[in-house]
N, C-alpha and C. Protein backbone atom coordinates (compact mmCIF):
# COMPACT_ATOMS: atom_id res chain seq x y z
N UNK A 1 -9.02 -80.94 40.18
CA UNK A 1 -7.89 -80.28 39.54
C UNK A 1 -7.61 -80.95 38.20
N UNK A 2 -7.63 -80.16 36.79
CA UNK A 2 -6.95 -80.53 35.54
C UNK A 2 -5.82 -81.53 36.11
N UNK A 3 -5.61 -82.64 34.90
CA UNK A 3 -3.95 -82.92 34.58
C UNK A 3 -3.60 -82.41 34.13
N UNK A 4 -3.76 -81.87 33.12
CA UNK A 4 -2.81 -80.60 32.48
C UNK A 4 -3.34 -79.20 32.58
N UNK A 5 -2.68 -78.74 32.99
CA UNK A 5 -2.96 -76.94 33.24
C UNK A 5 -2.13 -76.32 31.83
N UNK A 6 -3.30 -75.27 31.67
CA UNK A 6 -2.19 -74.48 30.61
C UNK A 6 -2.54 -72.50 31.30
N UNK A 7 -1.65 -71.74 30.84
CA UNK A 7 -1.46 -70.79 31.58
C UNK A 7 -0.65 -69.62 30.26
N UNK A 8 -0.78 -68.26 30.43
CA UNK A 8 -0.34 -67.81 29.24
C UNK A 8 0.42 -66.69 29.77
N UNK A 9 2.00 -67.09 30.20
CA UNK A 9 3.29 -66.00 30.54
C UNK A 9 3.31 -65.11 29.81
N UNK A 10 3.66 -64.03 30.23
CA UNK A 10 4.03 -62.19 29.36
C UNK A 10 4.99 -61.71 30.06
N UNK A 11 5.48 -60.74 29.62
CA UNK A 11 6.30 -60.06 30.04
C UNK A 11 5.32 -58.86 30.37
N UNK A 12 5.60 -58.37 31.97
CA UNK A 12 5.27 -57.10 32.38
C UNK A 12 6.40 -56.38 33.31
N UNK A 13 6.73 -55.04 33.05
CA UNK A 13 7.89 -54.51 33.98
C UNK A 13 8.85 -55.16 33.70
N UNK A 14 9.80 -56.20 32.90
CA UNK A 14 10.54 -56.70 32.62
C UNK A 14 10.76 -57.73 33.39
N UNK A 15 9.38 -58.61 33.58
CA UNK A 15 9.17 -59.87 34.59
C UNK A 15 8.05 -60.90 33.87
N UNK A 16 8.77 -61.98 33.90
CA UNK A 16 7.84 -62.78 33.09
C UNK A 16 6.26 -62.91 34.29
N UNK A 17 5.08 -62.86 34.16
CA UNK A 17 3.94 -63.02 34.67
C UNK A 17 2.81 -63.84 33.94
N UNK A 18 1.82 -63.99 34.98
CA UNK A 18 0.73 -64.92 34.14
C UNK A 18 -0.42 -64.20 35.04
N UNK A 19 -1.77 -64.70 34.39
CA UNK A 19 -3.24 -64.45 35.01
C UNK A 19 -3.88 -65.64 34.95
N UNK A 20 -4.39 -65.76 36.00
CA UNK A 20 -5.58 -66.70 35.75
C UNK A 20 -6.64 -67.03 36.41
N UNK A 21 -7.82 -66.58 35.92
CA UNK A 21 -8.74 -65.84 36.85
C UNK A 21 -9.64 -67.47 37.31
N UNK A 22 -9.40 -68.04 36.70
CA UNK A 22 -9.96 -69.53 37.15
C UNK A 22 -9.25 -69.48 38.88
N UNK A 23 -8.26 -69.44 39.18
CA UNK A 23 -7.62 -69.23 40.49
C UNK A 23 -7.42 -68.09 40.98
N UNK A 24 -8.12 -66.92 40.32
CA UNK A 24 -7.87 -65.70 40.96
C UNK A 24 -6.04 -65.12 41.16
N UNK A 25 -5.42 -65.47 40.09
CA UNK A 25 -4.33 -64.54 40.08
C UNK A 25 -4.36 -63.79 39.13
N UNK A 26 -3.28 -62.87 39.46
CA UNK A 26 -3.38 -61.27 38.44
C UNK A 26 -2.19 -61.21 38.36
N UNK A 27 -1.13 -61.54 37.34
CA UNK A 27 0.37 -60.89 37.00
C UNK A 27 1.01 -61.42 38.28
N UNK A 28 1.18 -62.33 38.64
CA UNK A 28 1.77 -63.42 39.33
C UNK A 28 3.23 -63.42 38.72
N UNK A 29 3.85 -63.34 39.46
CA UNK A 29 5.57 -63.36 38.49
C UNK A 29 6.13 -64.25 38.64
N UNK A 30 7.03 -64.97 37.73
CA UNK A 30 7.84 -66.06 38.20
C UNK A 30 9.21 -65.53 38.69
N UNK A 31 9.52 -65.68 39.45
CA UNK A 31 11.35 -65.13 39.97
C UNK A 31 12.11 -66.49 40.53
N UNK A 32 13.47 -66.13 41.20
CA UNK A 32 14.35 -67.06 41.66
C UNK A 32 14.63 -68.38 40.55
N UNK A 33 15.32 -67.78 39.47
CA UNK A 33 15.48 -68.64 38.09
C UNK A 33 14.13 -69.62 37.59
N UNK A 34 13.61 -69.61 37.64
CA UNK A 34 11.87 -69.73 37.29
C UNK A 34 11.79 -68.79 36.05
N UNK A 35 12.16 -67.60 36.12
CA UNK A 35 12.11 -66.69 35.19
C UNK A 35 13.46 -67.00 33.69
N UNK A 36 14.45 -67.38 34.92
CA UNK A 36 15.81 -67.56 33.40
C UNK A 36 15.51 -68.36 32.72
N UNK A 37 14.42 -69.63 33.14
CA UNK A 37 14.22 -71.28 32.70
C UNK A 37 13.38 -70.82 31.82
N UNK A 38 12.56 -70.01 32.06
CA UNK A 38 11.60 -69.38 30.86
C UNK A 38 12.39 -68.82 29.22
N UNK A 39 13.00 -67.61 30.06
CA UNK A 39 13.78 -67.07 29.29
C UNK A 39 14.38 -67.98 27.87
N UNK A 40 15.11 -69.11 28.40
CA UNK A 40 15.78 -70.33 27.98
C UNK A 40 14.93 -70.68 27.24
N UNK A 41 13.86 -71.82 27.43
CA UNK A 41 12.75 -72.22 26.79
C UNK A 41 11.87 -71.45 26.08
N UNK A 42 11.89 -70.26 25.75
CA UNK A 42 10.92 -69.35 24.54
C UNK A 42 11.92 -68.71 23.78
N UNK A 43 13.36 -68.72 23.91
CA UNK A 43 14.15 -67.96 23.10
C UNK A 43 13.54 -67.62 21.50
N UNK A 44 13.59 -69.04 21.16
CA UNK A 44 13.07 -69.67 19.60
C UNK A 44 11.70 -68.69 19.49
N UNK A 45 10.44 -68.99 20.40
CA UNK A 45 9.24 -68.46 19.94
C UNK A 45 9.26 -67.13 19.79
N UNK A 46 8.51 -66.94 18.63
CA UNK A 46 8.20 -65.50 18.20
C UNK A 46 7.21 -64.56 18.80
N UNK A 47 7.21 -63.45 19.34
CA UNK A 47 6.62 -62.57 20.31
C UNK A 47 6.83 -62.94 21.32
N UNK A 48 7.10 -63.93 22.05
CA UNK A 48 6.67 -64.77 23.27
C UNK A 48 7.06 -63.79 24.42
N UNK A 49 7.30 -62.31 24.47
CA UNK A 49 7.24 -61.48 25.30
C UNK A 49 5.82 -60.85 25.33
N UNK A 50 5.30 -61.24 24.42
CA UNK A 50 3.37 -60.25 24.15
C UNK A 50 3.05 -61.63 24.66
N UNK A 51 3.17 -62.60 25.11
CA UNK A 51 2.71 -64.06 25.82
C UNK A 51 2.86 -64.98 24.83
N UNK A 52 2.76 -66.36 25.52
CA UNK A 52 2.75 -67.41 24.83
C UNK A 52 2.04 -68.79 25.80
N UNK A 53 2.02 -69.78 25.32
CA UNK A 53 0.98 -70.95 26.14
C UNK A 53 2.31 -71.56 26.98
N UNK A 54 2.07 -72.03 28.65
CA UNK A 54 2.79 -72.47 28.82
C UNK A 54 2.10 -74.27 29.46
N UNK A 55 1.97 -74.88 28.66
CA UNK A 55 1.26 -76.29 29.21
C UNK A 55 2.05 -77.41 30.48
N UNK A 56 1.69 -77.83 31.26
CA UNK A 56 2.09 -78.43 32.64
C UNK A 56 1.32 -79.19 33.07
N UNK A 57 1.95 -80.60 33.53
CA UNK A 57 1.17 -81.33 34.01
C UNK A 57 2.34 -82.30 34.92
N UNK A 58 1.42 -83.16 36.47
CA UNK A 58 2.69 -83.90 36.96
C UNK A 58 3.02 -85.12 36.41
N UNK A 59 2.32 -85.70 35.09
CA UNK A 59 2.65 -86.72 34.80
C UNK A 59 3.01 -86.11 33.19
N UNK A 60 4.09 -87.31 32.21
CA UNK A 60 4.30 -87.00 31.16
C UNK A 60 2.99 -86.55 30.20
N UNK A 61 3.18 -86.07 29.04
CA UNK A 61 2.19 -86.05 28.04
C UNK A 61 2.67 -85.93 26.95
N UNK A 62 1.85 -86.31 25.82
CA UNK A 62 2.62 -85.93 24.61
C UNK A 62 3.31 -84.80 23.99
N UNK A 63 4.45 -84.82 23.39
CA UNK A 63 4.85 -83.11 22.95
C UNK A 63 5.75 -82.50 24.31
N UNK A 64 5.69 -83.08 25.50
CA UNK A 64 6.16 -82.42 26.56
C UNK A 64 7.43 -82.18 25.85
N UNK A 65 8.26 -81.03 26.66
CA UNK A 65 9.39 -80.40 26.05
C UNK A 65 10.71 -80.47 27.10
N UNK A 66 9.79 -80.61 28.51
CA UNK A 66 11.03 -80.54 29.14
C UNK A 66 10.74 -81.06 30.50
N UNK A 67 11.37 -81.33 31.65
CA UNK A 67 10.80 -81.78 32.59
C UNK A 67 11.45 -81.04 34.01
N UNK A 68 10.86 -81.34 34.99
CA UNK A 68 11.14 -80.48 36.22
C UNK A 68 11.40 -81.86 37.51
N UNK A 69 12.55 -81.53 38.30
CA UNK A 69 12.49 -82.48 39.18
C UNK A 69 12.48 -81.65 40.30
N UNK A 70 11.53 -82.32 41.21
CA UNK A 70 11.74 -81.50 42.56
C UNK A 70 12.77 -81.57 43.71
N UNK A 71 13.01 -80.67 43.58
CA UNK A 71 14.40 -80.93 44.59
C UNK A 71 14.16 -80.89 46.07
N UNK A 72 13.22 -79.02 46.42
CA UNK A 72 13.28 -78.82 48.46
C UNK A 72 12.19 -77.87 48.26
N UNK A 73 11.95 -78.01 49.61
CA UNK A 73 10.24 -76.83 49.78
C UNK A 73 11.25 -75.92 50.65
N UNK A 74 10.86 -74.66 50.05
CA UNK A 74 12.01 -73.38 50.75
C UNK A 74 10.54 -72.12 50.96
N UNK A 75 10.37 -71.72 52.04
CA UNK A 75 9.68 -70.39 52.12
C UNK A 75 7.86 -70.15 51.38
N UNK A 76 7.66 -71.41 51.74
CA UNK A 76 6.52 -71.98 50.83
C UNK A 76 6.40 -72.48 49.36
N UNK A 77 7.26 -72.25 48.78
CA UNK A 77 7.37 -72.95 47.53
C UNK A 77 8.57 -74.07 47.25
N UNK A 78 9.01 -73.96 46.10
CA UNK A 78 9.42 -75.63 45.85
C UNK A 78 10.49 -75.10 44.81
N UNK A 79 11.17 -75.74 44.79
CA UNK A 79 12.80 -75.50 44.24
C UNK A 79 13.07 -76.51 42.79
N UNK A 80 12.58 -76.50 42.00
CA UNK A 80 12.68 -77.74 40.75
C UNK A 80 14.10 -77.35 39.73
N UNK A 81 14.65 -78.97 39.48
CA UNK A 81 15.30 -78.30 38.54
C UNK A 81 15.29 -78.80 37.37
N UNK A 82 15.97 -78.81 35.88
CA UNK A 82 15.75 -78.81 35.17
C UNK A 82 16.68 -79.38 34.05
N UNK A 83 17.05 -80.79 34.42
CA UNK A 83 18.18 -81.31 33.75
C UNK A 83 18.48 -81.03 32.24
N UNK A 84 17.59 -80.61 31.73
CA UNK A 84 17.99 -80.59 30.37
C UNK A 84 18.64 -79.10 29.99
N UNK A 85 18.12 -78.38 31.08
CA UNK A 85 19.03 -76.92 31.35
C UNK A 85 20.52 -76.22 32.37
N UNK A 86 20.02 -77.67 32.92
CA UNK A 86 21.36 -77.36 34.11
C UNK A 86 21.04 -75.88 34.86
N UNK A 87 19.13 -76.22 35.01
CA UNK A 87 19.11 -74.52 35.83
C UNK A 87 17.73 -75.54 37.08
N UNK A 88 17.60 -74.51 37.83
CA UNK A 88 17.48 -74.55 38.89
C UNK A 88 16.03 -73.14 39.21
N UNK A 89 14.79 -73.70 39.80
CA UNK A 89 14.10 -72.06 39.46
C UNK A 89 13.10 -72.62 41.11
N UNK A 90 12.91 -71.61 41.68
CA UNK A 90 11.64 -71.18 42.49
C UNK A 90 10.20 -70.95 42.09
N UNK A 91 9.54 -72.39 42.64
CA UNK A 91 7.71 -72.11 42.41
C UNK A 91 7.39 -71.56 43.00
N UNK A 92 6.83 -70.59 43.24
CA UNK A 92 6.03 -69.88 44.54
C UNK A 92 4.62 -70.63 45.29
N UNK A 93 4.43 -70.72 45.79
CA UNK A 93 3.17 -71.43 46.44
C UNK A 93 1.67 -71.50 45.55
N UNK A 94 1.72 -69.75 44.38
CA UNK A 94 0.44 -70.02 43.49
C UNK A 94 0.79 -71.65 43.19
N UNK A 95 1.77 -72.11 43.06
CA UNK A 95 2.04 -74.45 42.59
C UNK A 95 0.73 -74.54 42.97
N UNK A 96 0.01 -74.23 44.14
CA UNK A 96 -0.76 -75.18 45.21
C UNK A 96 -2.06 -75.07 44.67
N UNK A 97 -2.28 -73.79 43.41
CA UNK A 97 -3.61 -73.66 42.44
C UNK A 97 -3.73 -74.53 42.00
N UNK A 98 -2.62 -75.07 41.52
CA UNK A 98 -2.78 -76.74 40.06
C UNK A 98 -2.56 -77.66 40.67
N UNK A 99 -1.76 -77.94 41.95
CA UNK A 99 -1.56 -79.16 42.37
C UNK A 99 -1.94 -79.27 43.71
N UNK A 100 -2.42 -80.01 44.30
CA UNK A 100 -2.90 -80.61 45.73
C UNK A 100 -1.25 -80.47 46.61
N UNK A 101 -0.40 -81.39 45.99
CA UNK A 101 1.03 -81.41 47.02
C UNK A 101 2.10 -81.31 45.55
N UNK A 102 3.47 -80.54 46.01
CA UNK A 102 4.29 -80.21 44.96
C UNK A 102 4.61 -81.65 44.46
N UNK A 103 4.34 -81.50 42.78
CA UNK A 103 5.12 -82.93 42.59
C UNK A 103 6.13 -83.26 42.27
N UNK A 104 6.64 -84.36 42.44
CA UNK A 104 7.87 -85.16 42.24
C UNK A 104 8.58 -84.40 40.57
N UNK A 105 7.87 -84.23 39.87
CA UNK A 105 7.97 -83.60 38.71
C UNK A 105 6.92 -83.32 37.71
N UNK A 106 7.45 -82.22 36.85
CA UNK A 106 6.58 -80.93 36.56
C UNK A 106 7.14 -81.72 35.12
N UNK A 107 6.00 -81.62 34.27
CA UNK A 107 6.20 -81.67 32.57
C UNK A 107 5.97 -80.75 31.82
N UNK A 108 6.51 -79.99 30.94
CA UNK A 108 6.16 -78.84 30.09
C UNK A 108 6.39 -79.00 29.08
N UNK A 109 5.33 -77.98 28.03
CA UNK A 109 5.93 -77.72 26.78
C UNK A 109 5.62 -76.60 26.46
N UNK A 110 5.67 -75.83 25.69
CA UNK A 110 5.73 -74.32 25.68
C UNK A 110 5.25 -74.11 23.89
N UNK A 111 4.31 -73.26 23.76
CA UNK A 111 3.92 -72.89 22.15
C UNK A 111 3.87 -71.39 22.00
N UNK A 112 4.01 -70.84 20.66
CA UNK A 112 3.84 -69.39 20.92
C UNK A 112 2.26 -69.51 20.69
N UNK A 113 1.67 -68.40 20.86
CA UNK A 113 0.13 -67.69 21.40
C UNK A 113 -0.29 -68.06 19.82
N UNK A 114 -1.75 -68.47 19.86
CA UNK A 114 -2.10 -68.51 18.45
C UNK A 114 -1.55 -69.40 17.59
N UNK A 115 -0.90 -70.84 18.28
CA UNK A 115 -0.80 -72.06 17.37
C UNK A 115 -1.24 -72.95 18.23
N UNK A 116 -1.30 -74.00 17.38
CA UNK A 116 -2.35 -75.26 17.45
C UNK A 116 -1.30 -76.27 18.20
């Protein structure tokens, strides 16, 4: 498994989604505030409804933007939240593509599509 995974969210049906055929998903949606935390974090980027990069890894990295703490495993996925947002979102179990066991915390940073 990568340390850092990167993955490229869109909007489809008015649901943020991703693909990634390395793991065999297709428009995978994020829901249960997973989606608002998004929302939050791409406001700024431009198009970032036609997609944008979303980079993740369980340990820090450079540039990271924001961080995820894990809180509870609910219904197969994992409940993280997001101190710098005061939000709260649902992983769904695709987690278990990038990571072996949910981690302690999730690092992100987010770019629009087509920058360096």
């Amino acid at each position: 498994m990568n340390s850092i995974n990167i993955i490229a969210p869109y909007r489809h049906h008015g649901m943020w989604v991703f693909d990634d055929a390395r793991v065999g998903l297709v428009q995978e949606p994020f829901v249960a505030g997973a989606d608002s935390m998004i929302d939050r974090v791409v406001a700024n980027l431009p198009d970032a409804d036609r997609g944008f990069r979303l980079i993740f890894s369980a340990g820090p990295f450079p540039g990271h933007e924001l961080m995820l703490e894990w809180r509870r495993e609910e219904l197969g996925g994992n409940w993280y939240y997001a101190p710098a947002l005061d939000m709260e979102g649902w992983l769904c179990p695709a987690l278990f593509h990038y990571f072996e066991a949910a981690p302690r915390r999730i690092y992100v940073q987010v770019k629009a599509a087509g920058t360096t």
